[in-house]
N, C-alpha and C. Protein backbone atom coordinates (compact mmCIF):
# COMPACT_ATOMS: atom_id res chain seq x y z
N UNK A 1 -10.69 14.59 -22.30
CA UNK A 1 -9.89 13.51 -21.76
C UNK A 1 -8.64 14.10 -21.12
N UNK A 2 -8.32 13.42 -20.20
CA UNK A 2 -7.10 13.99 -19.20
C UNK A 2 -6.47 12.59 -18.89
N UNK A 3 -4.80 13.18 -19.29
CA UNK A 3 -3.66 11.76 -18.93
C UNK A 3 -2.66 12.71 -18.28
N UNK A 4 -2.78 11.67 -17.21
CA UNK A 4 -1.64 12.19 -16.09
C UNK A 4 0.22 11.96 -16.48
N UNK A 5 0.67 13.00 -15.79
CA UNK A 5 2.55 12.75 -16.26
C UNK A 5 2.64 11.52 -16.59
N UNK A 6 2.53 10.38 -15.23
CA UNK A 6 2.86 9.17 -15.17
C UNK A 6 2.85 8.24 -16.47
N UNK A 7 1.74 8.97 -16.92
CA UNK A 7 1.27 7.78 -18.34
C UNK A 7 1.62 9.03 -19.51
N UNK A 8 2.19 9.77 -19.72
CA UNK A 8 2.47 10.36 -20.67
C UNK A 8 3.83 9.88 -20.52
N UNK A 9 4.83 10.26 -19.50
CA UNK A 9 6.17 9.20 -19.78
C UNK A 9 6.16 7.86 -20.18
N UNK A 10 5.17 7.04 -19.66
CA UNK A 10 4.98 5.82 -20.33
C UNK A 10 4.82 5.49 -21.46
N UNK A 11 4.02 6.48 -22.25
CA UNK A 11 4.19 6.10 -23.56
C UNK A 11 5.44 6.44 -24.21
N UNK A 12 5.90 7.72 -23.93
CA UNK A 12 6.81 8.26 -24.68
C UNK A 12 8.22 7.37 -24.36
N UNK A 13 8.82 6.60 -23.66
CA UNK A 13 9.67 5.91 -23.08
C UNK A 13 9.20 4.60 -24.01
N UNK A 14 8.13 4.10 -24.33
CA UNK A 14 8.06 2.50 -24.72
C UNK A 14 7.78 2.86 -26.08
N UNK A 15 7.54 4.17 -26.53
CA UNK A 15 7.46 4.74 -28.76
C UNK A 15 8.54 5.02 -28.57
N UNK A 16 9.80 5.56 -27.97
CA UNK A 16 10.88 5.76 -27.59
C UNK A 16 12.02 4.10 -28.15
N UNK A 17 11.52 3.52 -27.51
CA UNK A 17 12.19 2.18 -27.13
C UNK A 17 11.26 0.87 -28.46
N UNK A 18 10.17 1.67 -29.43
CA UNK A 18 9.93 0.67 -30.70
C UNK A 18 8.78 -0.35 -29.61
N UNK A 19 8.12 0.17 -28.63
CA UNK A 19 7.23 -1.10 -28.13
C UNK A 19 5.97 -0.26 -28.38
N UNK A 20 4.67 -1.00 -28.12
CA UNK A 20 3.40 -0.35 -28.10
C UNK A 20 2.97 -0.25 -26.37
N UNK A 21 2.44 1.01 -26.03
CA UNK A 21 2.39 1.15 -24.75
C UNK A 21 1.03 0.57 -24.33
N UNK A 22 1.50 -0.06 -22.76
CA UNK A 22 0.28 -1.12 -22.18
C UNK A 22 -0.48 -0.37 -21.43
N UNK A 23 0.11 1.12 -21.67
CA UNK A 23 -1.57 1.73 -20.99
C UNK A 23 -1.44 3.05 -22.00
N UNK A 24 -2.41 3.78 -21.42
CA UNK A 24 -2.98 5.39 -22.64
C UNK A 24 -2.92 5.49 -24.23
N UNK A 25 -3.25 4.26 -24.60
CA UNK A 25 -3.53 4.34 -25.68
C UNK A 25 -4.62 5.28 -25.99
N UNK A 26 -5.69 5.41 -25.13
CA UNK A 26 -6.59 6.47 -25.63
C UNK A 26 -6.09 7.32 -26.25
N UNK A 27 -5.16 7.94 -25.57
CA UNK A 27 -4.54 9.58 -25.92
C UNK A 27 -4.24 9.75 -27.51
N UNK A 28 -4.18 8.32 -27.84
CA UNK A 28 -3.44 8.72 -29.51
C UNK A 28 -4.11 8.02 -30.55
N UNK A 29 -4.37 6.95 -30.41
CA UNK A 29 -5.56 5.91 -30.88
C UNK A 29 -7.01 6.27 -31.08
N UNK A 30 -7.23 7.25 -32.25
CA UNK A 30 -8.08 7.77 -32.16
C UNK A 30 -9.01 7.18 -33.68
N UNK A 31 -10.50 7.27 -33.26
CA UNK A 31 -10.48 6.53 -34.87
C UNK A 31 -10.97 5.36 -34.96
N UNK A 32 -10.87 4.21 -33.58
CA UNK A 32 -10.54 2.97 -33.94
C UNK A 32 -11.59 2.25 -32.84
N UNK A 33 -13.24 3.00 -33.23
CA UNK A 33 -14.11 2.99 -31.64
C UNK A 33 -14.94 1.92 -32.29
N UNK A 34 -14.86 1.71 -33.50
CA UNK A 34 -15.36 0.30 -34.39
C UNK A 34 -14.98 -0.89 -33.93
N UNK A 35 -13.31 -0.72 -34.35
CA UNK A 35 -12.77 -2.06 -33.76
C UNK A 35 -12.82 -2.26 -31.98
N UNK A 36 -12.99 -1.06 -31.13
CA UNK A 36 -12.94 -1.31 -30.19
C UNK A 36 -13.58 -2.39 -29.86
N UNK A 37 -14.73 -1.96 -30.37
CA UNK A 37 -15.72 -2.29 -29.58
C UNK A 37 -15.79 -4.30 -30.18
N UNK A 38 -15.74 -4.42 -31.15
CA UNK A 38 -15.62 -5.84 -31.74
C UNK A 38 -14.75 -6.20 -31.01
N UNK A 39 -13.26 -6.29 -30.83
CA UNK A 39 -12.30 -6.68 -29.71
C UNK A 39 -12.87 -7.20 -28.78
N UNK A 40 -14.03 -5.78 -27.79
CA UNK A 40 -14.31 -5.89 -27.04
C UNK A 40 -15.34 -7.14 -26.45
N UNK A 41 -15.90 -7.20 -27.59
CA UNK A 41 -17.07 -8.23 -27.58
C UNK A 41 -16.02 -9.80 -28.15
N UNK A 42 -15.62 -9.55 -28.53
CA UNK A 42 -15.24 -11.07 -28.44
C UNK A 42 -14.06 -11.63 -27.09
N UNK A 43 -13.54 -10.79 -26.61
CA UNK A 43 -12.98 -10.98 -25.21
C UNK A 43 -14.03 -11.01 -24.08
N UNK A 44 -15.03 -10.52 -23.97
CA UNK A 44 -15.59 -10.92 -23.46
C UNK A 44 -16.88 -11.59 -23.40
């Protein structure tokens, strides 16, 4: 997996600032391909 600058400042600026970041969660969220996928299925 590959995350570009752009979204590596993004996270670190909004865990920085106490928010959960609205993009690259991949990068750290690891673990959680269970719930993904349930999420996933009930949104859509």
């Amino acid at each position: 997996m590959s995350i570009n600058p752009r979204d590596i400042e993004h996270i670190f600026e909004r865990l920085r600032s106490g928010v959960v970041p609205g993009r690259g969660l991949e990068a750290f969220a690891v673990g959680i391909e269970m719930q993904r996928g349930e999420v996933s299925e009930l949104v859509c």
